[in-house]
N, C-alpha and C. Protein backbone atom coordinates (compact mmCIF):
# COMPACT_ATOMS: atom_id res chain seq x y z
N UNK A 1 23.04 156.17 -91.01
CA UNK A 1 22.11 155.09 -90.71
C UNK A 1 22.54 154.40 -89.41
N UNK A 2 21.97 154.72 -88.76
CA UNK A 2 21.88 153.68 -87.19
C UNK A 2 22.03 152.00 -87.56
N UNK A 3 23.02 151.13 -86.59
CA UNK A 3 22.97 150.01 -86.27
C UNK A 3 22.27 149.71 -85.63
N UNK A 4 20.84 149.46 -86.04
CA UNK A 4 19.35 148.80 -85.33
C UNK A 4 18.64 148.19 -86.31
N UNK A 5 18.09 147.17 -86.12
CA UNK A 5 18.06 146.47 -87.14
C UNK A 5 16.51 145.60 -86.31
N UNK A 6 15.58 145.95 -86.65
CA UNK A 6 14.08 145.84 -86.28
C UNK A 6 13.67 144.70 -87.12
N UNK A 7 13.58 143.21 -86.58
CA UNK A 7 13.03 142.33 -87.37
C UNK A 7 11.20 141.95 -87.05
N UNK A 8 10.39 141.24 -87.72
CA UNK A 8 9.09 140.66 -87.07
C UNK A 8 9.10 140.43 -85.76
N UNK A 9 9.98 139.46 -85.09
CA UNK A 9 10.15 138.71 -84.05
C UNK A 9 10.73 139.65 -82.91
N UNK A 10 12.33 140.94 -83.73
CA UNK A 10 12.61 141.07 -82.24
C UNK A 10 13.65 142.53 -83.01
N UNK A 11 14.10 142.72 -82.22
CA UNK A 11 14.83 143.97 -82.57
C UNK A 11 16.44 144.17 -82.10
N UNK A 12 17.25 144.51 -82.90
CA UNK A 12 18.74 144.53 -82.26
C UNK A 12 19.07 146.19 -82.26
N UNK A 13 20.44 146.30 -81.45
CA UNK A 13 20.56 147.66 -80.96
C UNK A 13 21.81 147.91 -80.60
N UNK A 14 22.79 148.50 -81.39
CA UNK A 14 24.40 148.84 -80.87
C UNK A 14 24.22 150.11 -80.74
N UNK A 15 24.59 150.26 -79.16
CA UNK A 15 24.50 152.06 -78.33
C UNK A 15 25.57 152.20 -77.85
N UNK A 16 26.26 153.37 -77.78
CA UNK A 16 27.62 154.12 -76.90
C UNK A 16 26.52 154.78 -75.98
N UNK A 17 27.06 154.93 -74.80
CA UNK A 17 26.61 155.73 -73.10
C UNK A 17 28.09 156.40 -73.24
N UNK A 18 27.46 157.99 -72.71
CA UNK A 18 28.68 158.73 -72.25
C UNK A 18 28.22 158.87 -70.70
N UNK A 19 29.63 158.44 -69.83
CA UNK A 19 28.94 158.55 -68.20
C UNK A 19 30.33 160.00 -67.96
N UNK A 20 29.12 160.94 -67.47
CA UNK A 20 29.87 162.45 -67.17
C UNK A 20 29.55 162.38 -65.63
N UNK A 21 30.54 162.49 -65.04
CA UNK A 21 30.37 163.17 -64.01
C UNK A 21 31.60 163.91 -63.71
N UNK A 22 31.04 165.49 -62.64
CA UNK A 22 31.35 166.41 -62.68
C UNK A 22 31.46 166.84 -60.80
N UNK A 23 32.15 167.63 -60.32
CA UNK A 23 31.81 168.18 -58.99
C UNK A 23 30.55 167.17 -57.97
N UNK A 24 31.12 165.74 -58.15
CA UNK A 24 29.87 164.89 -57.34
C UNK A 24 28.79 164.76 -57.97
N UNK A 25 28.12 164.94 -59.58
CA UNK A 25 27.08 164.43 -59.61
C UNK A 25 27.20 163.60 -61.15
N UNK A 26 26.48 163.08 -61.76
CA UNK A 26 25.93 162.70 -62.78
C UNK A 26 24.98 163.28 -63.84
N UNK A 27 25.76 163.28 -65.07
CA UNK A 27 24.81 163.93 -65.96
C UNK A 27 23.75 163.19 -66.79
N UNK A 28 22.41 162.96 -66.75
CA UNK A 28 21.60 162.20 -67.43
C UNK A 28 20.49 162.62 -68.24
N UNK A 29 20.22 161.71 -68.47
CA UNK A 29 18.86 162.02 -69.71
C UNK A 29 17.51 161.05 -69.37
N UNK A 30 16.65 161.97 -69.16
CA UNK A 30 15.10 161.21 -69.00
C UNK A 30 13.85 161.79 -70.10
N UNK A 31 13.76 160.76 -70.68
CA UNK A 31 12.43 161.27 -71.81
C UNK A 31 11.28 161.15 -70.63
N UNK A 32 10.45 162.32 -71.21
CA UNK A 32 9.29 162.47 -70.44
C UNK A 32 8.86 161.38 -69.58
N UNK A 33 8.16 161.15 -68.47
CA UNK A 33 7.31 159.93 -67.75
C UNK A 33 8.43 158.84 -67.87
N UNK A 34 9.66 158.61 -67.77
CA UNK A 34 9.94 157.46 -67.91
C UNK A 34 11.33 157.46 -66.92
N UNK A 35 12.02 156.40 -66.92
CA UNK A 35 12.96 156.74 -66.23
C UNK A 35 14.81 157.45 -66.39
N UNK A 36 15.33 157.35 -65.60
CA UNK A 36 16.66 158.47 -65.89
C UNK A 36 17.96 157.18 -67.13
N UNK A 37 18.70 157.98 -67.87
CA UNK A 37 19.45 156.82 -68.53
C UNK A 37 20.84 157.70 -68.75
N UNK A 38 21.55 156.54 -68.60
CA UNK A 38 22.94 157.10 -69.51
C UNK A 38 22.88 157.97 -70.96
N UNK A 39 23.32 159.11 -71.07
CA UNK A 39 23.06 159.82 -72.39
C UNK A 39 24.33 159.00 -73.34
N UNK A 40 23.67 158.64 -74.58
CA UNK A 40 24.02 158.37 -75.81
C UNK A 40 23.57 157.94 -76.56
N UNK A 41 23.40 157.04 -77.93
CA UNK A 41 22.39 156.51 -79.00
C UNK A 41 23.04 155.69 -79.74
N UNK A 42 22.32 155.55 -80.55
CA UNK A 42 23.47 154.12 -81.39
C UNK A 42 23.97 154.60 -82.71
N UNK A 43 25.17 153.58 -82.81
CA UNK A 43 25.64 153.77 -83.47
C UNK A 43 25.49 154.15 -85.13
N UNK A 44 26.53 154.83 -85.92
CA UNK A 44 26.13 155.02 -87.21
C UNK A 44 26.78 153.98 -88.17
N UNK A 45 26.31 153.61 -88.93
CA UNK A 45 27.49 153.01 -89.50
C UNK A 45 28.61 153.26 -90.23
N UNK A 46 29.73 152.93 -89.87
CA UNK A 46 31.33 153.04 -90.27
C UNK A 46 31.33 154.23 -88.97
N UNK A 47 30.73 154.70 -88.15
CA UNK A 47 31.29 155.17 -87.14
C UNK A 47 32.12 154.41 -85.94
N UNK A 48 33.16 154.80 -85.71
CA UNK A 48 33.35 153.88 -84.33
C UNK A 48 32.50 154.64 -82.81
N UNK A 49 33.21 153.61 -82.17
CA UNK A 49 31.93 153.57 -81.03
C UNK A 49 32.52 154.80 -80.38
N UNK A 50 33.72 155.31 -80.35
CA UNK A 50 34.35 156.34 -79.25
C UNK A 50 34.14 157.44 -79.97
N UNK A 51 33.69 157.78 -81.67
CA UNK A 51 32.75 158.48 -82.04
C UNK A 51 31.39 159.16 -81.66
N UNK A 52 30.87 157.97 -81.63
CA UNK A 52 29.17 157.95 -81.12
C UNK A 52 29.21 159.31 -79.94
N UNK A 53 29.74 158.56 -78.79
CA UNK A 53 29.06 159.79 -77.78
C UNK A 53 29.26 161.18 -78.03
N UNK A 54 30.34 161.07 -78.50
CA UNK A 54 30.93 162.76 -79.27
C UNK A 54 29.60 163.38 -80.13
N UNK A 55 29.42 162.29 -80.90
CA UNK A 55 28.37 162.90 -81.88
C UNK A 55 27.36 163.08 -81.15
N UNK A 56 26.84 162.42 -80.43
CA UNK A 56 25.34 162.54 -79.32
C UNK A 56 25.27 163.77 -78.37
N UNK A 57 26.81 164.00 -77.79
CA UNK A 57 26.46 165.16 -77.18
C UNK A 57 26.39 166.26 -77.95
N UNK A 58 27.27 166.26 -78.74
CA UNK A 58 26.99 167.52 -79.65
C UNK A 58 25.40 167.89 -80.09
N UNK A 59 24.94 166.44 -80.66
CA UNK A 59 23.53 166.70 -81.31
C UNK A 59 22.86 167.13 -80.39
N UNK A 60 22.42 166.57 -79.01
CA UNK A 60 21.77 166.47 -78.19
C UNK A 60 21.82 167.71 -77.04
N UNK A 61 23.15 168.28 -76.67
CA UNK A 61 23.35 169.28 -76.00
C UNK A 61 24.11 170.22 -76.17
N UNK A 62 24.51 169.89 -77.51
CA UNK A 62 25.48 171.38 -78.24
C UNK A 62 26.97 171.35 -77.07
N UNK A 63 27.55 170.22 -76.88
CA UNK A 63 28.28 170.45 -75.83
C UNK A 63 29.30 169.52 -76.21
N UNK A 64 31.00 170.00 -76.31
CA UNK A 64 31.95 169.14 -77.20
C UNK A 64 32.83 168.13 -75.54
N UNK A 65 32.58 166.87 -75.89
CA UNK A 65 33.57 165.89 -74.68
C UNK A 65 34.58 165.41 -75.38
N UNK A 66 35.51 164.72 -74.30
CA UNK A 66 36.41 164.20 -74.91
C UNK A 66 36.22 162.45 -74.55
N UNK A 67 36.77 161.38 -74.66
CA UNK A 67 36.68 160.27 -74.26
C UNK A 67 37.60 159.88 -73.09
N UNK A 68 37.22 159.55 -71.77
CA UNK A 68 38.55 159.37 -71.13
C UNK A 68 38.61 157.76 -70.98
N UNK A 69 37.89 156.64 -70.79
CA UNK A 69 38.25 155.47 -71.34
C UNK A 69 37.12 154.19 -71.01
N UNK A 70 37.26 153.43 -71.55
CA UNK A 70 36.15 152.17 -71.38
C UNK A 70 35.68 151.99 -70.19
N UNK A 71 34.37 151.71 -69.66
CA UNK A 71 34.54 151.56 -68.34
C UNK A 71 33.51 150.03 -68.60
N UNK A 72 32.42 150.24 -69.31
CA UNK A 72 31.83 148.63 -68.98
C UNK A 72 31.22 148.20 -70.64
N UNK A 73 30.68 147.10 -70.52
CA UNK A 73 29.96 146.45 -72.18
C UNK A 73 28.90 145.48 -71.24
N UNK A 74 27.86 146.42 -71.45
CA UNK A 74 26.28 145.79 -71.56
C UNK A 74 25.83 144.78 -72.72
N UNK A 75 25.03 143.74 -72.02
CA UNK A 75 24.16 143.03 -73.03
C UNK A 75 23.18 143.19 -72.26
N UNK A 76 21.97 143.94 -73.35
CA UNK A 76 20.26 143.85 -72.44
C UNK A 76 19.70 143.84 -73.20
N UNK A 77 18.14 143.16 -72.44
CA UNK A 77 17.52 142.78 -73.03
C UNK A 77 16.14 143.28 -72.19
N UNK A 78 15.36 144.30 -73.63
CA UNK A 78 14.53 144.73 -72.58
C UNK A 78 13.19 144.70 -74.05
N UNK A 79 11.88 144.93 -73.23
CA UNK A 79 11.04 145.62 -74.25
C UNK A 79 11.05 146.52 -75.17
N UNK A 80 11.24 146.19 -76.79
CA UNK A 80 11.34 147.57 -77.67
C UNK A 80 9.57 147.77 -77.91
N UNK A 81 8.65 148.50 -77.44
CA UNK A 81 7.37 147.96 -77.90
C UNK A 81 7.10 146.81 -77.36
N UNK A 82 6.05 145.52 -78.41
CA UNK A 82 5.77 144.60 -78.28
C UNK A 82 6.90 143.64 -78.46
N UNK A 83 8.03 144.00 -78.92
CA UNK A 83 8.94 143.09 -79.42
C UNK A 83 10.64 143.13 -78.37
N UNK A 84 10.84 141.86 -78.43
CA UNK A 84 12.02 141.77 -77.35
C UNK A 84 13.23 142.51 -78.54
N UNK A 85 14.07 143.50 -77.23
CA UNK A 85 14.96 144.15 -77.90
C UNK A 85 16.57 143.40 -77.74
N UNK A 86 17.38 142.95 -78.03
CA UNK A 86 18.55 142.67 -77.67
C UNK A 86 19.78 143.69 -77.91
N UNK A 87 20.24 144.29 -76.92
CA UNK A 87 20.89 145.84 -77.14
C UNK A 87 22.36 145.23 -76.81
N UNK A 88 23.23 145.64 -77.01
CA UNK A 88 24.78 145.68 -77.03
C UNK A 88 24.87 147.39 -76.31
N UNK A 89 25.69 147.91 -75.81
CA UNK A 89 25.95 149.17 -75.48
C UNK A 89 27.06 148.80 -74.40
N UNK A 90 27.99 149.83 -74.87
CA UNK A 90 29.18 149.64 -74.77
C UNK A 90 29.22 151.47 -73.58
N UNK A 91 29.98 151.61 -72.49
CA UNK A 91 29.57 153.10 -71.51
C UNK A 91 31.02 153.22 -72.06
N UNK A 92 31.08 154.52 -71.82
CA UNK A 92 32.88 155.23 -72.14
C UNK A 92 32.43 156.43 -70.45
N UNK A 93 33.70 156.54 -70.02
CA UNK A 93 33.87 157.78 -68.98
C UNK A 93 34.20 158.64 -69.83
N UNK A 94 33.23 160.22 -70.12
CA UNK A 94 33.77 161.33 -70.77
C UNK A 94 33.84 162.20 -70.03
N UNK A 95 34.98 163.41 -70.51
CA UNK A 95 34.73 164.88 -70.20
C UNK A 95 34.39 165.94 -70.74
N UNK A 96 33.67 167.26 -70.02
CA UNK A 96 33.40 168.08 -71.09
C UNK A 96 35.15 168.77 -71.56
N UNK A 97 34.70 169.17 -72.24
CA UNK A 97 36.22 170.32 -73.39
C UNK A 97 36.12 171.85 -72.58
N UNK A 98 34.71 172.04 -72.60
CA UNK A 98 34.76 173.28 -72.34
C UNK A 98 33.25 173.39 -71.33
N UNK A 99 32.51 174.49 -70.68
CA UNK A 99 31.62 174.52 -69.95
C UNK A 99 30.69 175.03 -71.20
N UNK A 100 30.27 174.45 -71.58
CA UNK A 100 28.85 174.73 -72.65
C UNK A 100 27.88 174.36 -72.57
N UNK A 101 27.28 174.15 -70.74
CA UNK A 101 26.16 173.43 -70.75
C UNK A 101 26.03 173.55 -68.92
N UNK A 102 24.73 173.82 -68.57
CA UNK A 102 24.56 174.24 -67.21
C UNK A 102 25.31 173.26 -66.65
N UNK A 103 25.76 172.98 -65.50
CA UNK A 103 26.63 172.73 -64.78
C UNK A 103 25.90 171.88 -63.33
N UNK A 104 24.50 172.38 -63.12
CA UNK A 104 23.90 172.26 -62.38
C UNK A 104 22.29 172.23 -62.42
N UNK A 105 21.19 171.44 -61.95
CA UNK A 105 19.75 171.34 -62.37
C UNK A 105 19.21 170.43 -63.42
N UNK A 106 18.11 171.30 -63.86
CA UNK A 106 17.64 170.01 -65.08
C UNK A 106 17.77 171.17 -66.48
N UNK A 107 17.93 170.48 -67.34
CA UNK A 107 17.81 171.65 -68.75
C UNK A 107 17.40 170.54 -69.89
N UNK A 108 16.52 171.31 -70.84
CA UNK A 108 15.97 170.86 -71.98
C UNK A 108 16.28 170.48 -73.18
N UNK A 109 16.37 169.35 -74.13
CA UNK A 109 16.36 169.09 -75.15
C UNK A 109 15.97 167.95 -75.82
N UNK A 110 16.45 167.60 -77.09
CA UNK A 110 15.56 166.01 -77.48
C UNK A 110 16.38 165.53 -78.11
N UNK A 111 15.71 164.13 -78.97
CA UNK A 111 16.70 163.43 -79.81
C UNK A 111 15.71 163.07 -80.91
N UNK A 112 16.08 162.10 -81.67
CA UNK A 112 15.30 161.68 -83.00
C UNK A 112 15.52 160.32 -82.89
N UNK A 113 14.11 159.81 -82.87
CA UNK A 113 14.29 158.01 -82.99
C UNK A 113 12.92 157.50 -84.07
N UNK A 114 13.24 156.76 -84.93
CA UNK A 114 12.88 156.50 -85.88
C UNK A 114 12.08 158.36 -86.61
N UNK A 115 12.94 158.76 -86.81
CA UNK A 115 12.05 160.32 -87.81
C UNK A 115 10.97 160.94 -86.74
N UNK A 116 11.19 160.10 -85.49
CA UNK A 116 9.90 161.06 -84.12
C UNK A 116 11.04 161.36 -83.13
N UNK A 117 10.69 163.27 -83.20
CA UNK A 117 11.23 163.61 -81.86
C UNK A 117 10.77 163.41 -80.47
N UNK A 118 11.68 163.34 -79.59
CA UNK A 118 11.71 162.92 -78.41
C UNK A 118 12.11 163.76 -77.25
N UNK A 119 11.07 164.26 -76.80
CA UNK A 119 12.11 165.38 -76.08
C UNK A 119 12.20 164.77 -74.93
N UNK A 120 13.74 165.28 -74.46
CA UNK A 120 14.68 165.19 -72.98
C UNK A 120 14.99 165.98 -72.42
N UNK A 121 15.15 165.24 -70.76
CA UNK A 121 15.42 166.22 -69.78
C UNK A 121 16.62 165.59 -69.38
N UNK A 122 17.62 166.54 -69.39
CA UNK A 122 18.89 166.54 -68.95
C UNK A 122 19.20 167.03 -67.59
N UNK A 123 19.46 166.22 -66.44
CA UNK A 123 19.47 165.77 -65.53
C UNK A 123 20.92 165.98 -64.44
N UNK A 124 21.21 166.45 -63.97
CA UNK A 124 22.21 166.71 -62.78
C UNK A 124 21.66 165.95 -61.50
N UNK A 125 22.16 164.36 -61.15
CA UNK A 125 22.03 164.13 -60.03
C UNK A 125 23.44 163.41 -59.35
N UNK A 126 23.41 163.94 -57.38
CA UNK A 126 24.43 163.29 -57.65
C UNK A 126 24.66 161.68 -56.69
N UNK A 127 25.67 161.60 -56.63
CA UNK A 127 25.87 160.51 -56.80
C UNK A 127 25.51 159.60 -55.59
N UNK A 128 25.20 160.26 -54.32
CA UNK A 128 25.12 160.03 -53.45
C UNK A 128 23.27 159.63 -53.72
N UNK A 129 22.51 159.89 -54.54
CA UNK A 129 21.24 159.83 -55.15
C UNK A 129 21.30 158.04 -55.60
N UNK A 130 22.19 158.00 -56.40
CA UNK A 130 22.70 156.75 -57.34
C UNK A 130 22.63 155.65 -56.26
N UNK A 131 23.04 156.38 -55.09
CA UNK A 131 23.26 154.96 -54.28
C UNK A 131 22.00 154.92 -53.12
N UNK A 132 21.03 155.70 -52.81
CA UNK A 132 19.79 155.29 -52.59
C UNK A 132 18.87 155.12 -53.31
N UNK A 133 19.22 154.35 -54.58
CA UNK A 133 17.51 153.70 -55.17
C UNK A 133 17.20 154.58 -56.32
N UNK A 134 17.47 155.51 -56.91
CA UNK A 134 17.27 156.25 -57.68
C UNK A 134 16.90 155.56 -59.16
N UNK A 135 15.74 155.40 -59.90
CA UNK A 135 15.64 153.86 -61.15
C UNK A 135 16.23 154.75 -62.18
N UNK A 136 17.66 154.42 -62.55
CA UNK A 136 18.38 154.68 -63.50
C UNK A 136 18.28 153.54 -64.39
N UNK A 137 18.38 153.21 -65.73
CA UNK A 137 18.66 152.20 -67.10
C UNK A 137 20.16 152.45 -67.32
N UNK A 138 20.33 151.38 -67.56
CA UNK A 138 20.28 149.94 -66.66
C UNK A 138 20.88 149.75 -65.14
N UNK A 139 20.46 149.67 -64.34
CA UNK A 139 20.54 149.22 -62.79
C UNK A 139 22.25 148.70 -62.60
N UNK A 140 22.06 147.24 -63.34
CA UNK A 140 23.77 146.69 -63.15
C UNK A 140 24.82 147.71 -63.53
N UNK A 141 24.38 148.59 -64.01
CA UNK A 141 25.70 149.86 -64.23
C UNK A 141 26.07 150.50 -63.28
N UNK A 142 25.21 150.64 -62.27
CA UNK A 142 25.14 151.54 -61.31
C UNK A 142 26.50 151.49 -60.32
N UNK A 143 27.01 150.17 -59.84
CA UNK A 143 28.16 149.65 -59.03
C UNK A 143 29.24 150.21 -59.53
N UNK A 144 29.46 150.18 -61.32
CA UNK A 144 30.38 150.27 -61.31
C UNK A 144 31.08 151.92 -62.35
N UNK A 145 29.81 152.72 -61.78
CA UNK A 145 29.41 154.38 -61.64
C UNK A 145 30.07 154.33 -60.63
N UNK A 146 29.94 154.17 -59.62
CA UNK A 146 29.97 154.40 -58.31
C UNK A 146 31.57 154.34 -57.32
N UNK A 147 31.61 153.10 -58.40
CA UNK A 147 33.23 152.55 -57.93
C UNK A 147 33.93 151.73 -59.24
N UNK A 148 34.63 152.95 -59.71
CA UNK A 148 34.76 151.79 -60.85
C UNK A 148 35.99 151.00 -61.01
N UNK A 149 35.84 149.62 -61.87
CA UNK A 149 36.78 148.82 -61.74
C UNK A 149 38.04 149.50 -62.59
N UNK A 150 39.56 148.75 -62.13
CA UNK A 150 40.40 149.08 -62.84
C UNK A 150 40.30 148.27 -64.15
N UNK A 151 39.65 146.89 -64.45
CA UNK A 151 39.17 146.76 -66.08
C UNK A 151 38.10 147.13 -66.46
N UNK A 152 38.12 146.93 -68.02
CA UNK A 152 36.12 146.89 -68.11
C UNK A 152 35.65 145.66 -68.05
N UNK A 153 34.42 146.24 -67.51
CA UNK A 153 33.79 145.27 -67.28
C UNK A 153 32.28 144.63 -67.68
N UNK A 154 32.12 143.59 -67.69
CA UNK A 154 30.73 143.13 -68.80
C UNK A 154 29.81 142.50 -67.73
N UNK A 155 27.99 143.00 -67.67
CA UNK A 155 27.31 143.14 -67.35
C UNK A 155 26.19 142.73 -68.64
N UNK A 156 25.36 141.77 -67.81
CA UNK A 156 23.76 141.23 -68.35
C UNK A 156 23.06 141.97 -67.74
N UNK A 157 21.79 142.44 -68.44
CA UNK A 157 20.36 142.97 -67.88
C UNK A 157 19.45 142.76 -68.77
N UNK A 158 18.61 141.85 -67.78
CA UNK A 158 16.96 141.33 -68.74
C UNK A 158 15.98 141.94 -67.77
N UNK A 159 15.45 142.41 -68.54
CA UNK A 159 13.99 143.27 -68.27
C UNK A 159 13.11 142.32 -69.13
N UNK A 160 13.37 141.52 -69.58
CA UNK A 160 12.09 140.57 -69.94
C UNK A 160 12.42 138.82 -69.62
């Protein structure tokens, strides 16, 4: 059971992001028409969070990482639907274990959110992309993709 918790008024959301990058680029995930995002999902419960992405890539791209360490903790706040979402998501820097997954381009697969599949496009861009304008979720992550700090570090984003 996912930590999301959908009330009348508004909706809450604890997510792990795995940020891969590889030979200069970034590995991402874009559901159809929409824009590019950190791959991961939320949490299960009694899972820990350095769990989560492990489990996501596996589900999601049949592909085993390891965790290499904290890099930032999001609070956002964006549209779930009609209803304001308040998300927690916590990014980890991972690596792959082994090459089990193109290396390069876009390649196909999905996820499951509320019992509806979702299909995704898994994304190779690199980084030099990130830093002209490219609309990745969430934006304030992007700096510290790019250059990251020696702590972690905590970042707001309101989209509403």
């Amino acid at each position: 059971m996912d930590i999301l918790f959908k009330k009348e008024d508004f909706v809450f959301s604890y997510r792990v992001g795995g940020i891969l990058i590889r030979n200069g680029k970034i590995l991402l995930q874009r559901p159809k028409n929409d824009d590019y995002a950190i791959i991961g999902g939320h949490v299960a419960a009694m899972e820990t969070s350095m769990e989560t992405p492990k489990r996501e890539f596996e589900e999601e791209l049949h592909a085993k990482i390891e965790i290499d360490n904290l890099l930032a903790i999001g609070e956002i706040y964006f549209p779930w639907g009609k209803k304001p979402c308040h998300q927690i998501c916590l990014y980890y820097r991972v690596h792959l274990t082994e090459d089990s997954i193109s290396l390069d381009g876009v390649f196909h697969g999905y996820d499951e959110l509320d019992n509806e599949r979702m299909d995704l496009d898994f994304c190779w861009l690199s980084l030099e992309e990130l830093k002209n304008g490219i609309k990745i979720y969430p934006q304030e992550l992007i700096p510290y993709i790019l250059k990251p700090e020696k702590e972690i570090v905590h970042f707001i984003s309101r989209q509403i």
